[in-house]
Each structure stands twice: as C-alpha cells, then as structure tokens.
Protein backbone atom coordinates (compact mmCIF):
# COMPACT_ATOMS: atom_id res chain seq x y z
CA UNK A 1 11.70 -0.63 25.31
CA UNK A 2 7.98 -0.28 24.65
CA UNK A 3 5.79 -2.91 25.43
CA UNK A 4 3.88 -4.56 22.32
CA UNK A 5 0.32 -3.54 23.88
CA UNK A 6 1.73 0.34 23.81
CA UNK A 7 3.22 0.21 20.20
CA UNK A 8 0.05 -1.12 18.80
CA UNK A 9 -1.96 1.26 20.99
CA UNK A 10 0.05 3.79 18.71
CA UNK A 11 -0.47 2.21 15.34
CA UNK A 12 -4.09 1.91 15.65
CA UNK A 13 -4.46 5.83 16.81
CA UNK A 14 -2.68 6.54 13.26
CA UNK A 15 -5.00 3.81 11.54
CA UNK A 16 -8.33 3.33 13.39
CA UNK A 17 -9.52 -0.49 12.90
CA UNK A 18 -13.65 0.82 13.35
CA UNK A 19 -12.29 2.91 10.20
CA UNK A 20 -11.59 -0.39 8.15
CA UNK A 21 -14.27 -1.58 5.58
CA UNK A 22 -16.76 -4.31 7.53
CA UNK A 23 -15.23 -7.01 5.25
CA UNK A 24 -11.65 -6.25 6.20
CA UNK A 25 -9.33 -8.25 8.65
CA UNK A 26 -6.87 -6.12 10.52
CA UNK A 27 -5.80 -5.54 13.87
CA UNK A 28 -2.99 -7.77 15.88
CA UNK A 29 -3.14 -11.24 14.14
CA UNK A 30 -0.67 -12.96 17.06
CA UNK A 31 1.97 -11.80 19.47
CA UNK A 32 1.78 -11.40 23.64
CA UNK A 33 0.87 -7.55 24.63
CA UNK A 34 3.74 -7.90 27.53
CA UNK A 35 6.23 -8.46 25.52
CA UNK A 36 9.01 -6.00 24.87
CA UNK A 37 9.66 -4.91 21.19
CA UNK A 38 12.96 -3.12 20.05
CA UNK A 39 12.87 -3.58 16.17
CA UNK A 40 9.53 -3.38 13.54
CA UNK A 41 9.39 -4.20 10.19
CA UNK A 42 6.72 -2.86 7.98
CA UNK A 43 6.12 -4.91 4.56
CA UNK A 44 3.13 -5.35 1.95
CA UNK A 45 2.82 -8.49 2.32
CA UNK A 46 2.66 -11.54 5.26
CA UNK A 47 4.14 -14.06 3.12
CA UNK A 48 6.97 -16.62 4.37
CA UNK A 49 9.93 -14.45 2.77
CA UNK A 50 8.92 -12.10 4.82
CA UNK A 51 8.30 -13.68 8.09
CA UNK A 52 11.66 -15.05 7.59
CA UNK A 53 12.95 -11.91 7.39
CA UNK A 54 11.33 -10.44 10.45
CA UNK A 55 12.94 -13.31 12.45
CA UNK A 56 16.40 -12.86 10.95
CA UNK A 57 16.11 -8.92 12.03
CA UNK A 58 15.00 -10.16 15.52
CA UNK A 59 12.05 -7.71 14.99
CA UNK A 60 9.41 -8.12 17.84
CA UNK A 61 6.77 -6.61 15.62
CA UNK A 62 6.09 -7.11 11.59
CA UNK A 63 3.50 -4.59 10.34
CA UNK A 64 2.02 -5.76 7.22
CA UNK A 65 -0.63 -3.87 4.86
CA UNK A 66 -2.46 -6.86 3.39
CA UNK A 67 -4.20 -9.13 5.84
CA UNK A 68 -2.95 -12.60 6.57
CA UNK A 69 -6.37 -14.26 6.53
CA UNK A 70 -8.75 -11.77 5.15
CA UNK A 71 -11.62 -14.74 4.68
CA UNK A 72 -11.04 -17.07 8.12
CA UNK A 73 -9.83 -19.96 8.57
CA UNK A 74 -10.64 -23.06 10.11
CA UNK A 75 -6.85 -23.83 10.76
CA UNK A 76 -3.83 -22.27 11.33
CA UNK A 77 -1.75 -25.81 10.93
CA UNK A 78 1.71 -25.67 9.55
CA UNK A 79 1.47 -27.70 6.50
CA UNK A 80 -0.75 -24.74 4.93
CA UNK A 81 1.28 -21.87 3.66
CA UNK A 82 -0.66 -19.62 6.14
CA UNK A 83 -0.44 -21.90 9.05
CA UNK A 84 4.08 -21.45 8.42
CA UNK A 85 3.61 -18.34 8.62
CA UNK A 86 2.14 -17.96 11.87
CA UNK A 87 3.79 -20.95 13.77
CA UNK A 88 7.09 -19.50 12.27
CA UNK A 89 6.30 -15.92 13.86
CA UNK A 90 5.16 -17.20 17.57
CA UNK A 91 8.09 -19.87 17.40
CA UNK A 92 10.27 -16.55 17.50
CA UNK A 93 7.98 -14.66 19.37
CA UNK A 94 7.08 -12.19 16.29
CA UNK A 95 3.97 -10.50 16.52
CA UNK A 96 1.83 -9.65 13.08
CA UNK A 97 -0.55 -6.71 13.38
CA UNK A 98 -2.08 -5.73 10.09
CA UNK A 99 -3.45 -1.76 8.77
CA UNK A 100 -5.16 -2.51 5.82
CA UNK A 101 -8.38 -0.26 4.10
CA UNK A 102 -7.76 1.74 7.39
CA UNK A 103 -4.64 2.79 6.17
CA UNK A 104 -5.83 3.23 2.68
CA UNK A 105 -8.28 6.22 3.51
CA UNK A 106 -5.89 8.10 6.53
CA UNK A 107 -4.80 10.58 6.46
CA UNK A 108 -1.49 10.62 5.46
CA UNK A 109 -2.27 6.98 4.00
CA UNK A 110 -1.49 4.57 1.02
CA UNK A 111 -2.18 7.43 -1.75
CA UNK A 112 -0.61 10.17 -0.17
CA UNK A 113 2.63 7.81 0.11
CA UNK A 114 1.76 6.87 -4.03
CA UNK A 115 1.78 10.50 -4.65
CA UNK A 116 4.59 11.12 -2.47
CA UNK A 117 6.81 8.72 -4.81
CA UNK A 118 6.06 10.48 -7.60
CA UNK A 119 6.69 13.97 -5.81
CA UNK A 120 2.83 14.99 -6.87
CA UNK A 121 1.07 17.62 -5.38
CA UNK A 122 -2.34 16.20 -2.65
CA UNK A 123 -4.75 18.75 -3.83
CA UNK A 124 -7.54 16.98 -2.12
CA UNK A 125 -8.98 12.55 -1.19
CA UNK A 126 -10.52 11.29 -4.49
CA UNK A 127 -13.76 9.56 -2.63
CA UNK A 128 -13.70 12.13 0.82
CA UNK A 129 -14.37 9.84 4.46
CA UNK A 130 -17.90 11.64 5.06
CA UNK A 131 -17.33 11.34 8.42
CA UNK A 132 -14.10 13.21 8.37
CA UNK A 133 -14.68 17.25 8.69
CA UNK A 134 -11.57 18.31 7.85
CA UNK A 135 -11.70 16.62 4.73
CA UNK A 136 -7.96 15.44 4.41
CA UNK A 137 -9.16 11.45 4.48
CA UNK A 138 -10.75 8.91 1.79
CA UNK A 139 -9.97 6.55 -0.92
CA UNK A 140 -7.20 7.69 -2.90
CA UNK A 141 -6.46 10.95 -3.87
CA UNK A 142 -6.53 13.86 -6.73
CA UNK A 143 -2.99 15.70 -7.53
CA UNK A 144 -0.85 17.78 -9.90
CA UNK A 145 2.58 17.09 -11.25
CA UNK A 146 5.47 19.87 -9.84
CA UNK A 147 5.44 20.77 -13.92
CA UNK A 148 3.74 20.23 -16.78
CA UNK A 149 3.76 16.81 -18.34
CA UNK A 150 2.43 14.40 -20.69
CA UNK A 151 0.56 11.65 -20.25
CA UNK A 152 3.47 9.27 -21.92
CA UNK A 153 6.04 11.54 -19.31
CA UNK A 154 3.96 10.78 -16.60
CA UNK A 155 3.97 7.18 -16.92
CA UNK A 156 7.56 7.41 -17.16
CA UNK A 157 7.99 9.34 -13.77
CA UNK A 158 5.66 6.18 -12.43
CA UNK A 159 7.74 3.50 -13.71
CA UNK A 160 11.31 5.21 -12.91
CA UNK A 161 9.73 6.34 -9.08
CA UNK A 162 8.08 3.09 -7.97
CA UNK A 163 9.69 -0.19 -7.15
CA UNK A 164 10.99 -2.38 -10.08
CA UNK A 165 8.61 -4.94 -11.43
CA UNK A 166 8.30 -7.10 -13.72
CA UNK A 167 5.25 -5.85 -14.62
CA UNK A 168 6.79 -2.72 -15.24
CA UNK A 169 4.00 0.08 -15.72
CA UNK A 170 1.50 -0.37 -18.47
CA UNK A 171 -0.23 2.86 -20.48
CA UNK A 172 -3.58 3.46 -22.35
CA UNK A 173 -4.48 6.29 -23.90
CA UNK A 174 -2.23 8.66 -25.95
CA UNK A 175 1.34 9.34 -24.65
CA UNK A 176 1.47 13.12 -26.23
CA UNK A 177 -1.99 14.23 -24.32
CA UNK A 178 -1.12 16.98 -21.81
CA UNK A 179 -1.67 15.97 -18.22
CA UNK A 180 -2.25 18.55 -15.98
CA UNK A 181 -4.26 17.16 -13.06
CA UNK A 182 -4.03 13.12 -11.94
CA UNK A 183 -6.01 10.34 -9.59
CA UNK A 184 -4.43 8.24 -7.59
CA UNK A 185 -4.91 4.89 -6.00
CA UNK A 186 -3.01 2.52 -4.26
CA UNK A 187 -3.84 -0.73 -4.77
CA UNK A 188 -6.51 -2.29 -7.13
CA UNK A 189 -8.54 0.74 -8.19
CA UNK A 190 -11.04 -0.13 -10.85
CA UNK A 191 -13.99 0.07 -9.27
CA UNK A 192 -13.01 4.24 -8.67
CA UNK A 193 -14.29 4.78 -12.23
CA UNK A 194 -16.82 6.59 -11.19
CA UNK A 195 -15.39 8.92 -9.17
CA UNK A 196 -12.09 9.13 -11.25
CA UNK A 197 -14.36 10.27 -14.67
CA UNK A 198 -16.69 12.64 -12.30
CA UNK A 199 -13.06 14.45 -11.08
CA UNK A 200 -12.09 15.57 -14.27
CA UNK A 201 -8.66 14.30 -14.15
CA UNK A 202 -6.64 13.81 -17.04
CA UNK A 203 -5.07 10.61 -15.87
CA UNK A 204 -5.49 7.84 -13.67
CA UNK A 205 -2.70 6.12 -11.97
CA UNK A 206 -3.40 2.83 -10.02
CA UNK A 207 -3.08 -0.79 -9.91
CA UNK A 208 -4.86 -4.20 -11.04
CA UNK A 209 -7.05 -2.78 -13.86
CA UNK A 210 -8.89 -5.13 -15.82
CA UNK A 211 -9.88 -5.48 -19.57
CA UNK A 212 -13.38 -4.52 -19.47
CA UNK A 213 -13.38 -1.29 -16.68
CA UNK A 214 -10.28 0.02 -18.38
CA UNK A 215 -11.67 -0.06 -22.43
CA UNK A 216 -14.71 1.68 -21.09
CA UNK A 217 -12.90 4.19 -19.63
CA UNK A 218 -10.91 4.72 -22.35
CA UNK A 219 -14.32 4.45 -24.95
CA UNK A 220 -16.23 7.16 -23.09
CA UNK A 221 -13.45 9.92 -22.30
CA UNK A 222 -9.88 10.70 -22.89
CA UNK A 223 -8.64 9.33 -19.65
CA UNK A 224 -5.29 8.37 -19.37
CA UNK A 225 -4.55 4.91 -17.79
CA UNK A 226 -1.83 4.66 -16.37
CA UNK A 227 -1.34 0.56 -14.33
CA UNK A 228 1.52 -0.18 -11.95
CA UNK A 229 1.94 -3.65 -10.17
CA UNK A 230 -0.53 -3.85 -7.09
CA UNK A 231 2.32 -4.04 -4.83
CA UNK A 232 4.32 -1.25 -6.30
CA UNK A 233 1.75 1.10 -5.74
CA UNK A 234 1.24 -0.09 -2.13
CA UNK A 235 4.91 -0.64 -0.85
CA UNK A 236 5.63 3.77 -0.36
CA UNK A 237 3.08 3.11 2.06
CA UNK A 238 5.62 1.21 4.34
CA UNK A 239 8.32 4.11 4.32
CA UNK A 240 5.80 6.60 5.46
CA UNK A 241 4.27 4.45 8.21
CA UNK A 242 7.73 3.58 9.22
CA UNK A 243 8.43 7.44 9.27
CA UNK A 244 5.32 8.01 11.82
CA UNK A 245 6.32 5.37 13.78
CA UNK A 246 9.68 6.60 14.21
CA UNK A 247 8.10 9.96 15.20
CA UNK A 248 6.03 8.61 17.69
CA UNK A 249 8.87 6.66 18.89
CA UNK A 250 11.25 9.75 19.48
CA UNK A 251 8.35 11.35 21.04
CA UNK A 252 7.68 8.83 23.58
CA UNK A 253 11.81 7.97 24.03
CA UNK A 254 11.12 4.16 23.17
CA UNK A 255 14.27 2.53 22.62
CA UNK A 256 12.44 1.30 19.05
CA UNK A 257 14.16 0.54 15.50
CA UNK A 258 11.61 0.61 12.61
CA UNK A 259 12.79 -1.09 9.57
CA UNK A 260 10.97 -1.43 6.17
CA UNK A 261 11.15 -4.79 4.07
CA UNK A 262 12.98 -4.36 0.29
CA UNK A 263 11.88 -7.83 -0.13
CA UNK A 264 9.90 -8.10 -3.51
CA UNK A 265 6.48 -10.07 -2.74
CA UNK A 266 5.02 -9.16 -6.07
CA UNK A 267 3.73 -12.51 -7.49
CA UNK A 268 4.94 -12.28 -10.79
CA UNK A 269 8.70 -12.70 -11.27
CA UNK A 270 8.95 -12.55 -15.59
CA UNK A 271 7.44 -10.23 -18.17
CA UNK A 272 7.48 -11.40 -21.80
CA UNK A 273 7.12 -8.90 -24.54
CA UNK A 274 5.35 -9.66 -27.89
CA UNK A 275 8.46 -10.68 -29.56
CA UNK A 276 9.03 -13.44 -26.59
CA UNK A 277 11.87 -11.58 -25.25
CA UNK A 278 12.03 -11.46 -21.41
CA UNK A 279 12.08 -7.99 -19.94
C-alpha cells in the first residue's frame, strides 16, 4: 500500500497547487503523510454526508473538489459544522486533500470531464493558461456536438447526461436555434461572458447564472443559455480524477481502490413549478 505522502505527491503532479487562483484553499487539509492508504474517495463536496461516507468505506484518503475552509478559520471545534467534519475524519484517521481551480484549468480537468458527459467534442480551453505552451489548459472549454443539434436538443442531452437534480437544467434563448459549436464551464461561470460572446459559440452551458449577466447575454446576441446545478456540472470531474488515479495506481502497483461518492450534496432538495407542483 502507498503511503499518504506518495499518493498526494501524485495528485498534486496531475493538479499543481502554485496553479490554483491566489484566493483558493487546496492542498492536504488533515491526515499523517506515514500513513498507509488502500481506498480513496473522490466527491464535490466536504460536507458531513460525505465524511461519513469516507469512514464507512474505510477510505484512508477523501479527495474533494470544493475546499473545506476556503476563507480560514479561527476554529476547527466540533460544534461548528466544519469543525464535525474534520474531528470526524482524524477520529478515523481520514485524510482530506482538496484540487480545486487547479483542477478546473488542467488539463484533462473539470470541463473536459463536463464535455465528456455530454460526449462533446474539446476543440480547444475557452480562457487558454498563458503559461501553458501546448495550449491544452484554461478555464473551461469550447466544443462541438458528435451531430447536429438544437439548442432546445442540446439542453436535453445536458439534463438526460448529468446527475439528477432538482434543479433540473434551465434554458434561455430559443429551443429551435441550430447549435453547432458550444462553451463549457464547470461550475459557476458567469463571469466567462466575455470570453464566451468573443468565441462565437452558439451556446453556453454552465452553472450558477444569475439574473442580470444572463439577460444581457441574451439582450446583446443570440446566445443560448443553457444552466445546470453547480454540482452537476462539477461531479464528472470525480470519475475522471478517479480514472487517473487508478492509472497511476496500476502504474506504480499500489495496492489502491479509488471510489467516487454518488452521494447528492447539491443544496437544494425540491423544485416547484409555476403551477406549485413539485418536480
């Protein structure tokens, strides 16, 4: 079995932490680099539910994309929600390490595994890493559908491909307009506007858009919106960073089992149509 210190060594070769944005928090949260891990879990989110399920699995390592304390904290005692989370992993000797905007612009990384889901062609990132001269990394990406499609289609393909919500997948724009070419983002993407309208795509498919970003977009072109619960769009993410892991497992002979969390850590749990009828 691999030591914790050696599989972390390999998780931060695939997701460099100097590559995170300066206001990020990732990197190994807790956990002892001796100790031996034989089971990982990758998830979205740090949240009890799935702590709890890390210790059930007797996982020695939960890999999370969103940070546990992005802001600090001034306490880590266990009658804050936090403060469970982390006396509940050292108690079982669970360590947390977190990939966060490093994993977002890798390459593979979050939008490659949102395009993935949808089985759309990568034609190229949607903000390119300067600093990368192959020009495979950056904030999310630009793609083409396997066959021609509309916009009202391709929201379809989004809502039947990613994990159920019950947000579902909202649409603006009009459902017959042809969509040949389509950004994507994992994660909250509004503030890619910019570089989304500049592309020329004919839709944009990402997460936590709100009211006044998306009716501008809408106002000045005929971009299709296309807006998928923040988690949705992130949790593909943990099947292909699972999938590396196992590579580099095989590779190395490490008597490792990487497992991915189906627990559903999207916040809201009820959607209500206009007629008051759940959904």
């Amino acid at each position: 079995m691999p030591r914790l210190s050696e599989v972390i060594a390999a998780l931060d070769a695939l997701w460099p932490p100097d590559r995170a944005e300066s206001w990020d928090a990732v990197g190994t949260v807790c956990g002892d680099p001796d100790a031996e891990v034989d089971r990982v879990l990758f998830a979205v989110d740090p949240v009890r539910a799935v702590a709890e399920e890390a210790v059930r699995l007797g996982a020695g390592l939960l890999v999370t994309h969103h940070p546990l304390y992005l802001r600090g904290t001034t306490t880590v005692a266990a009658g804050t929600f936090k403060g469970r989370v982390v006396h509940d992993l050292i108690k079982h000797d669970v360590a947390l390490h977190v990939a966060h905007t490093n994993a977002d612009t890798a390459d593979p990384g979050v939008s490659d595994a949102l395009a993935g889901a949808l089985d759309l062609r990568v034609l190229r990132p949607l903000v390119p890493d300067p600093g990368d001269p192959g020009g495979r990394r950056g904030l999310g990406r630009i793609c083409e559908p396997r066959q021609p499609m509309t916009l009202g289609e391709f929201a379809r393909l989004a809502a039947r491909s990613l994990p159920a919500t019950a947000q579902g997948v909202r649409l603006a724009g009009d459902p017959a307009a042809p969509v040949r070419t389509v950004a994507v983002s994992g994660g909250s993407g509004d503030s890619l506007f910019d570089a989304v309208r500049a592309s020329g795509v004919d839709a944009f498919l990402t997460a936590d858009l709100r009211h006044h970003p998306a009716s501008e977009a809408t106002q000045h072109s005929s971009l299709g919106l296309v807006d998928a619960a923040h988690w949705a769009t992130e949790w593909p993410w943990c099947e292909q960073a699972a999938a590396q892991l196992d590579e580099i497992s095989d590779r190395h002979g490490w008597e490792l089992r990487v497992h991915v969390s189906k627990t559903v850590t999207d916040p809201w749990s009820t959607h209500f149509d206009s007629t008051g009828a759940p959904n």
